[in-house]
Protein backbone atom coordinates (compact mmCIF):
# COMPACT_ATOMS: atom_id res chain seq x y z
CA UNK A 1 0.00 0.00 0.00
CA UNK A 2 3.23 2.13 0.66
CA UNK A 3 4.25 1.71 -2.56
CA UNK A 4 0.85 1.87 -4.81
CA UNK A 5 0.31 5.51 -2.01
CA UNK A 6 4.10 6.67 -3.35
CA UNK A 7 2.97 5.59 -7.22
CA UNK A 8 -0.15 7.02 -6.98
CA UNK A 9 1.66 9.94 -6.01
CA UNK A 10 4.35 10.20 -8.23
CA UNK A 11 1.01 9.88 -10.88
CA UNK A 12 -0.73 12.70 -9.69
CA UNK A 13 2.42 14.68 -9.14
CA UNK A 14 3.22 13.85 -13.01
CA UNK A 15 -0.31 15.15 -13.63
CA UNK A 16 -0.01 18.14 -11.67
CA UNK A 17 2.74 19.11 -13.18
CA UNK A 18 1.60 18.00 -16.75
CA UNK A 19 -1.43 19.95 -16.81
CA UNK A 20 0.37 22.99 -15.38
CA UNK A 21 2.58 22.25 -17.86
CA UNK A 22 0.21 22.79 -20.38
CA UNK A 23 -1.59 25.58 -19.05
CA UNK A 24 1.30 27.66 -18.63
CA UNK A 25 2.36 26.56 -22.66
CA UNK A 26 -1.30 27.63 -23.52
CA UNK A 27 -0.81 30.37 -21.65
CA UNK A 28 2.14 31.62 -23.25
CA UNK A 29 1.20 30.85 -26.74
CA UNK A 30 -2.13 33.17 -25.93
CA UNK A 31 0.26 35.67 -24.82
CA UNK A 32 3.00 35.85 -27.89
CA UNK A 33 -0.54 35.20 -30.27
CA UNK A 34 -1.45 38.79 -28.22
CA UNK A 35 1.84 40.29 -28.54
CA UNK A 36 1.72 39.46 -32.29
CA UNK A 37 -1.53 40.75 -32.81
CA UNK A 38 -0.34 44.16 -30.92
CA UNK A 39 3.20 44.16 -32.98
CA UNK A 40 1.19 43.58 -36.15
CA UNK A 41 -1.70 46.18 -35.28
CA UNK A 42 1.53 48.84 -34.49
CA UNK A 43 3.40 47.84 -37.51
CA UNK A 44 0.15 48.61 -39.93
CA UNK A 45 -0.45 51.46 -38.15
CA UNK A 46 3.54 52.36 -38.94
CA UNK A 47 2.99 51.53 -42.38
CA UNK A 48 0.36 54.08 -42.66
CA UNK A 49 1.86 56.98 -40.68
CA UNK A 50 4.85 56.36 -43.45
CA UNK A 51 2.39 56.43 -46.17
CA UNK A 52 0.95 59.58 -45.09
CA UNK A 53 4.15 61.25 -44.08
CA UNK A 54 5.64 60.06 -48.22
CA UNK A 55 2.22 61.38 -49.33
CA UNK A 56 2.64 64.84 -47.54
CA UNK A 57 6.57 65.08 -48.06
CA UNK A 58 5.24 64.61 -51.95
CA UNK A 59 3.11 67.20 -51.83
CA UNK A 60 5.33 69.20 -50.00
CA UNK A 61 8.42 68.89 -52.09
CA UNK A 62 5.92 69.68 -55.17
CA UNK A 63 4.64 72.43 -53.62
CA UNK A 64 7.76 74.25 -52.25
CA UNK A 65 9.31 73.50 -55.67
CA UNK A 66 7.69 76.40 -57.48
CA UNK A 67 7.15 78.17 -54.01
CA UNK A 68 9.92 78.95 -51.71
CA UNK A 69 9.13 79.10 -47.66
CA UNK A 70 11.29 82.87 -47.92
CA UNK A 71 10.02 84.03 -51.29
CA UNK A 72 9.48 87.55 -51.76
CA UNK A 73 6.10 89.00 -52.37
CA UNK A 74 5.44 91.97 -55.04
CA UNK A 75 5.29 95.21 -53.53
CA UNK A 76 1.87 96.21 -54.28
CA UNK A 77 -1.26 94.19 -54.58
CA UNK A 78 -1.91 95.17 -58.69
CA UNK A 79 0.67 93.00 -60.66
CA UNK A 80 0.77 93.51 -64.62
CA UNK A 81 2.15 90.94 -67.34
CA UNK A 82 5.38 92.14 -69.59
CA UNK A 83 8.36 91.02 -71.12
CA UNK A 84 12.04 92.49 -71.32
CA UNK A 85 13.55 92.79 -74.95
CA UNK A 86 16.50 93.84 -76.96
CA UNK A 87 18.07 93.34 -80.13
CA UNK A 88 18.12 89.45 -79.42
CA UNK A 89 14.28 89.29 -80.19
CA UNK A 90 14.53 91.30 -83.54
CA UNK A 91 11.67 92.82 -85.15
CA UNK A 92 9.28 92.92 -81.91
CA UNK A 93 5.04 93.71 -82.71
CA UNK A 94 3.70 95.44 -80.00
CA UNK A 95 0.25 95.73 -81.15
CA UNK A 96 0.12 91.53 -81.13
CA UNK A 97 1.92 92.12 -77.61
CA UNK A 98 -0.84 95.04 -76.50
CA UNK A 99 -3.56 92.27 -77.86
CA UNK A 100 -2.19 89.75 -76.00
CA UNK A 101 -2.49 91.72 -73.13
CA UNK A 102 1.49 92.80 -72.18
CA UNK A 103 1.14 95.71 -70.47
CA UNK A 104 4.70 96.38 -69.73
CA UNK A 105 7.74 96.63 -71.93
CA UNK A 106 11.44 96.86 -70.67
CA UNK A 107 13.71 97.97 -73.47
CA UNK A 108 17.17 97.31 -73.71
CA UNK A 109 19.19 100.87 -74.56
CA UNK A 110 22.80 100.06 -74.38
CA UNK A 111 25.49 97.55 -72.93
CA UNK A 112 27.97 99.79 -72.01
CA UNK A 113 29.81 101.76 -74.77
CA UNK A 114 27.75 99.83 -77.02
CA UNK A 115 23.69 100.80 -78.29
CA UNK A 116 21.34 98.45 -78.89
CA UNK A 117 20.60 97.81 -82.35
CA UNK A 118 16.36 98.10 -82.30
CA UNK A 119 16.57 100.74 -79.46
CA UNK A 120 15.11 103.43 -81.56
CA UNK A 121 13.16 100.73 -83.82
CA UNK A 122 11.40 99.42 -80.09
CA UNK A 123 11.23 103.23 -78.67
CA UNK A 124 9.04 104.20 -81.72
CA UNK A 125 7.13 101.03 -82.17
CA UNK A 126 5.88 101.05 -78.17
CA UNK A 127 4.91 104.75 -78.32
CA UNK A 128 2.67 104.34 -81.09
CA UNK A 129 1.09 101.16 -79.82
CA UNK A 130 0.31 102.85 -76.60
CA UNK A 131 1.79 100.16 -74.68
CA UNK A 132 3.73 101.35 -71.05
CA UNK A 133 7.44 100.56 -71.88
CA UNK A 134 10.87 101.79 -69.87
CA UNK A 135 14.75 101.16 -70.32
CA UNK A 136 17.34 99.13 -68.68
CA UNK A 137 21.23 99.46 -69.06
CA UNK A 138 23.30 96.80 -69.16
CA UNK A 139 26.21 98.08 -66.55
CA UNK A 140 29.65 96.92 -67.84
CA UNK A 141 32.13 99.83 -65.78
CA UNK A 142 34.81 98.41 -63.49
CA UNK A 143 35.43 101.13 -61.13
CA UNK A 144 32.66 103.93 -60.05
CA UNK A 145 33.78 106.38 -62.48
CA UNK A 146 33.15 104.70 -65.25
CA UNK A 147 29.82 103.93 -63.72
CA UNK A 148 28.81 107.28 -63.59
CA UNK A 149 29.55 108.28 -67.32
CA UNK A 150 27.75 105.48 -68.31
CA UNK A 151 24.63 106.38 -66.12
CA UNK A 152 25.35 109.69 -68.23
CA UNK A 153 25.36 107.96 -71.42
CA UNK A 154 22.18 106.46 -70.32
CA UNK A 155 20.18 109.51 -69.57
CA UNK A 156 21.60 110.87 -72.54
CA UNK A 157 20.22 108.21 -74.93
CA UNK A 158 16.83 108.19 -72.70
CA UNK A 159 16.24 112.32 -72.54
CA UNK A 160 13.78 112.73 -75.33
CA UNK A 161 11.90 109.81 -75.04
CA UNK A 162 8.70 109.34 -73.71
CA UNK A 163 8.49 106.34 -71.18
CA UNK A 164 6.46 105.75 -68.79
CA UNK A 165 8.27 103.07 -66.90
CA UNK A 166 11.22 103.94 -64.35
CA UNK A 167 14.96 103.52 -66.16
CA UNK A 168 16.69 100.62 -64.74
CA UNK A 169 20.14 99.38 -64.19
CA UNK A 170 21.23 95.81 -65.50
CA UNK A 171 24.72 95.01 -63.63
CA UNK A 172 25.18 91.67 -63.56
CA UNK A 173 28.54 91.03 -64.82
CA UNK A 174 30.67 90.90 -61.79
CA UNK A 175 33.95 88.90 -62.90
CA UNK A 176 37.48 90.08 -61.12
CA UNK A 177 35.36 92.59 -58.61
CA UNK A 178 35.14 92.14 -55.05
CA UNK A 179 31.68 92.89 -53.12
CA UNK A 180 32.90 96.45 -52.54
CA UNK A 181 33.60 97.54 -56.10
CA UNK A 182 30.08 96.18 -57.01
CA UNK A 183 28.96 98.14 -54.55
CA UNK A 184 30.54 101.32 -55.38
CA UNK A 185 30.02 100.72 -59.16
CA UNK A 186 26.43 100.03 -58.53
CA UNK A 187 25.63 102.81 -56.20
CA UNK A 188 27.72 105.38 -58.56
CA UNK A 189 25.74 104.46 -61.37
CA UNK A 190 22.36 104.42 -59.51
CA UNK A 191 23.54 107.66 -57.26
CA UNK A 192 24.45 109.36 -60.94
CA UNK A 193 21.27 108.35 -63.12
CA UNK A 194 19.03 109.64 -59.85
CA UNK A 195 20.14 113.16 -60.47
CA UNK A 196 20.01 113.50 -64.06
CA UNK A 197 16.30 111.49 -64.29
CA UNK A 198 14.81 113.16 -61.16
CA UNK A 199 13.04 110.12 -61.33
CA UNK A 200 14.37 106.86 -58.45
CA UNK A 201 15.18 104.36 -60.88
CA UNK A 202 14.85 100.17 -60.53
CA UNK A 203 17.98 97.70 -59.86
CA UNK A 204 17.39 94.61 -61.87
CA UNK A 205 19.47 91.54 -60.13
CA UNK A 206 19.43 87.74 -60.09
CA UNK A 207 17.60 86.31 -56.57
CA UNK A 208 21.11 85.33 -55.58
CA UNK A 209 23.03 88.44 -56.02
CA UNK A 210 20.03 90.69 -53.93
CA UNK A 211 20.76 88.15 -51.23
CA UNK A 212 24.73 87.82 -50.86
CA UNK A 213 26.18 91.15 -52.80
CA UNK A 214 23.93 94.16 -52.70
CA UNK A 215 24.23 96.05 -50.04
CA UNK A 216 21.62 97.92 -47.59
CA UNK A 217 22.34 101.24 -49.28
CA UNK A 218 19.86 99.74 -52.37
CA UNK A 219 17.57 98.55 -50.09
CA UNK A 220 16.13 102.06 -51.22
CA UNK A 221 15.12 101.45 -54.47
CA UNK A 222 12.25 99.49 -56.61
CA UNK A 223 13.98 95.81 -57.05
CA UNK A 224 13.38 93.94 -60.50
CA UNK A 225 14.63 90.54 -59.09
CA UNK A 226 15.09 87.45 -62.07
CA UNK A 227 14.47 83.79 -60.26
CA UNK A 228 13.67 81.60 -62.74
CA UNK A 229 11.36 78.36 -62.52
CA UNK A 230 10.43 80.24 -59.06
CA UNK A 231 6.60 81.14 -57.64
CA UNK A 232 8.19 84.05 -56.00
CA UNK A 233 11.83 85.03 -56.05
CA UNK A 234 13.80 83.71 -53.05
CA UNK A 235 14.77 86.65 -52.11
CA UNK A 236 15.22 87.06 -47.93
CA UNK A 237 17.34 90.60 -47.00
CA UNK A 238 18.14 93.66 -48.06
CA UNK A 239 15.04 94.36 -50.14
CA UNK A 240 12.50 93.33 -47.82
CA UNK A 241 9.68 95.63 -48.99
CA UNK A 242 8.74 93.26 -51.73
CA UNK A 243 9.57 93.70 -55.68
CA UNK A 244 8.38 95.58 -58.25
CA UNK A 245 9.72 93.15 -61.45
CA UNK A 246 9.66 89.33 -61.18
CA UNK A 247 11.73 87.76 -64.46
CA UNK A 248 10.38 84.62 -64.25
CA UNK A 249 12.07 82.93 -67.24
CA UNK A 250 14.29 83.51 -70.12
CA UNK A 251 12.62 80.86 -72.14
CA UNK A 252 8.69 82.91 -72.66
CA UNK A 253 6.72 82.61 -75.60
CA UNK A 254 4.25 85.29 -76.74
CA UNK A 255 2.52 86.86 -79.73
CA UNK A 256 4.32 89.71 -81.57
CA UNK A 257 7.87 87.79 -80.52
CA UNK A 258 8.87 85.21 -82.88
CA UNK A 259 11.78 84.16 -80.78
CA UNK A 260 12.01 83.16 -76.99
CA UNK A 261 11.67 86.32 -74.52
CA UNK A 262 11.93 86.96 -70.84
CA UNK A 263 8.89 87.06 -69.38
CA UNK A 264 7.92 89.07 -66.35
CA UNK A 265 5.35 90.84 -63.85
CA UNK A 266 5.81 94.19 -62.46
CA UNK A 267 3.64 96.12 -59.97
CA UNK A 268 2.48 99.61 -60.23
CA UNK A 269 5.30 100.90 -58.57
CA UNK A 270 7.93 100.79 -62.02
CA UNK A 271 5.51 103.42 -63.29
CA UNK A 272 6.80 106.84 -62.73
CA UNK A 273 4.33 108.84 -60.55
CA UNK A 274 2.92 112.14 -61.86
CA UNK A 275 5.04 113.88 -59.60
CA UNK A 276 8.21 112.69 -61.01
CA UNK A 277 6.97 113.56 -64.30
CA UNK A 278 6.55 117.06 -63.56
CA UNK A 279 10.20 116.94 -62.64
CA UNK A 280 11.80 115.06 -65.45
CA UNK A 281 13.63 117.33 -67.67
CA UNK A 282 12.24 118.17 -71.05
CA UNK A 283 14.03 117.76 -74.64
CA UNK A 284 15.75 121.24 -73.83
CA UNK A 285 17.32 120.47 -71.18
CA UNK A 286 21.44 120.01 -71.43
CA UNK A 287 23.66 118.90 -68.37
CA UNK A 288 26.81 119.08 -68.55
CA UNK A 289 29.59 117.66 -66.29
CA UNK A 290 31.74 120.11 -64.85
CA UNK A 291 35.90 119.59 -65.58
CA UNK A 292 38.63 121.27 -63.98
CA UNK A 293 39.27 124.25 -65.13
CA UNK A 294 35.88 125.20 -66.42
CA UNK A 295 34.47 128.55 -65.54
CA UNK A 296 30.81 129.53 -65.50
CA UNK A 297 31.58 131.75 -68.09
CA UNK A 298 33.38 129.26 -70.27
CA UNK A 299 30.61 126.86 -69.84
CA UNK A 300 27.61 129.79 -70.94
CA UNK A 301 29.62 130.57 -74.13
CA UNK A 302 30.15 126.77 -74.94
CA UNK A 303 26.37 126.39 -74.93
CA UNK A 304 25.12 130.10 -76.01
CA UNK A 305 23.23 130.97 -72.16
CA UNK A 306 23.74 132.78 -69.31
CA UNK A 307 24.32 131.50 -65.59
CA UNK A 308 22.98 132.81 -62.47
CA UNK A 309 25.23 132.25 -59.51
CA UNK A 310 22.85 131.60 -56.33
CA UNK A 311 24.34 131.09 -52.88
CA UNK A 312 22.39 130.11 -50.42
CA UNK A 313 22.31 132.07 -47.10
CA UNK A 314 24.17 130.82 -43.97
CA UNK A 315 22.52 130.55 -40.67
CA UNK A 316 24.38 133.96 -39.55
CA UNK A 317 22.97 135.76 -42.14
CA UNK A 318 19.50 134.02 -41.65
CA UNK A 319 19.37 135.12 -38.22
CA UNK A 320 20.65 138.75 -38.71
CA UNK A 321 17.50 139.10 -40.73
């Protein structure tokens, strides 16, 4: 009985531990079957947070493409299609241009020493279409002085015409100058064409350039800023008040150009004001630079007038009276 008591035990023991055995298996298995489930649940739910995330990155990357997170806005709610051209386009229409609704015109005068070939040809041809059209200079001077006679040359070739757009300067070519001589060319030329206009005129420069050479002294005048394949140019000191020209491309198609173009959009602001107008010098006027050695006399022979010297009255003689 001893023995068959110990057996029996030994059975039940055996069973004991058998069926805990079994349960704690079961268990287990209903435990890694739960963990699965959760792992699987979390790794769908993964799956989908990427595919939302790739579908938003997507859109992003398409959408800040064409539209940069520091682009530059215009600098006046009205905006106005145009186009810049010079001898490059040839024989331009501007009555297919003015029907196609380009309502500004930038006009290339001269590169440097050099005049554009359908200057005069593009002059006459926007007047009589009655489209708004302006000038731009193509800056080629390598120190200031030779900035200023070309801003000279400039107003010269401009005086008589009849544009209704600001004058703008085209500097772009910038090889063997520091930052500082750009500066000082730029600034001479603008500084120079200001006086002899009496109208502010327009800086055209590349997004890049406006960002990492111009300085804060331009931050004062209209900016015609070229960014192509851009929404907006990325554009993020310096001229912070928006722009008043966006070149878009270089590769534009329109009627009355047979050949590509550079396309734009300017804001009201490249339209001289009426005040300016009033001040702009008419076909009679003549500057002249002063040389050394000149003499006011000299100067009224050389162009048949007479000068009035007027000096204005100090302080002492302000308050004496």
């Amino acid at each position: 009985l001893h023995l068959c008591d110990r057996r029996q035990r030994q059975m039940c023991i055996r069973d004991s531990l058998y069926t805990n055995i079994t349960s704690n298996r079961r268990n287990t298995l209903f435990t890694v079957l739960k963990i699965k489930q959760i792992v699987l649940r979390q790794m769908e739910e993964n799956m989908l947070k990427k595919k939302l995330l790739a579908a938003a990155s997507a859109f992003l990357m398409l959408f800040t493409g064409s539209f940069s997170v520091y682009a530059l806005r215009p600098d006046s709610e009205r905006v106005h299609d145009g186009i810049d051209i010079s001898e490059y386009q040839g024989d331009v229409n501007f009555d297919e241009l003015k029907n196609c609704d380009i309502k500004t015109v930038y006009i290339r005068a001269a590169a440097g020493d050099y005049t554009d070939s359908e200057f005069e040809n593009n002059s006459r041809k926007a007047k009589e279409a009655g489209i708004k059209f302006g000038y731009y200079f193509y800056v080629t001077a390598r120190n200031a002085e030779e900035a200023r006679r070309q801003a000279e040359r400039f107003a010269d070739l401009i005086r008589n015409k009849d544009y209704s757009c600001r004058p703008a300067m085209d500097f772009e070519e910038f090889s063997g100058l520091s930052r500082r001589e750009i500066n000082e060319i730029g600034t001479a030329f603008m500084e120079r064409l200001h006086e002899l206009i009496y109208t502010k005129p327009m800086i055209y420069t590349d997004a890049f350039a406006a960002d990492s050479i111009w300085d804060e002294n331009f931050a004062e005048y209209p900016l015609w800023a070229a960014d192509y394949g851009a929404y907006e140019p990325d554009i993020t000191r310096v001229f912070t008040n928006g722009w008043s020209g966006f070149q878009f491309t270089d590769d534009g198609r329109v009627c009355g150009v047979d050949d590509a173009v550079d396309r734009d959009r300017f804001t009201d602001t490249v339209y001289i004001t009426d005040d300016e107008n009033e001040n702009r010098p008419d076909e009679n006027f003549i500057y002249y630079r002063v040389k050394a050695g000149d003499t006011l006399y000299d100067i009224a022979r050389r162009f048949d007038t007479t000068c009035l010297l007027y000096t204005s009255p100090s302080p002492r003689d302000t308050e004496r009276s």
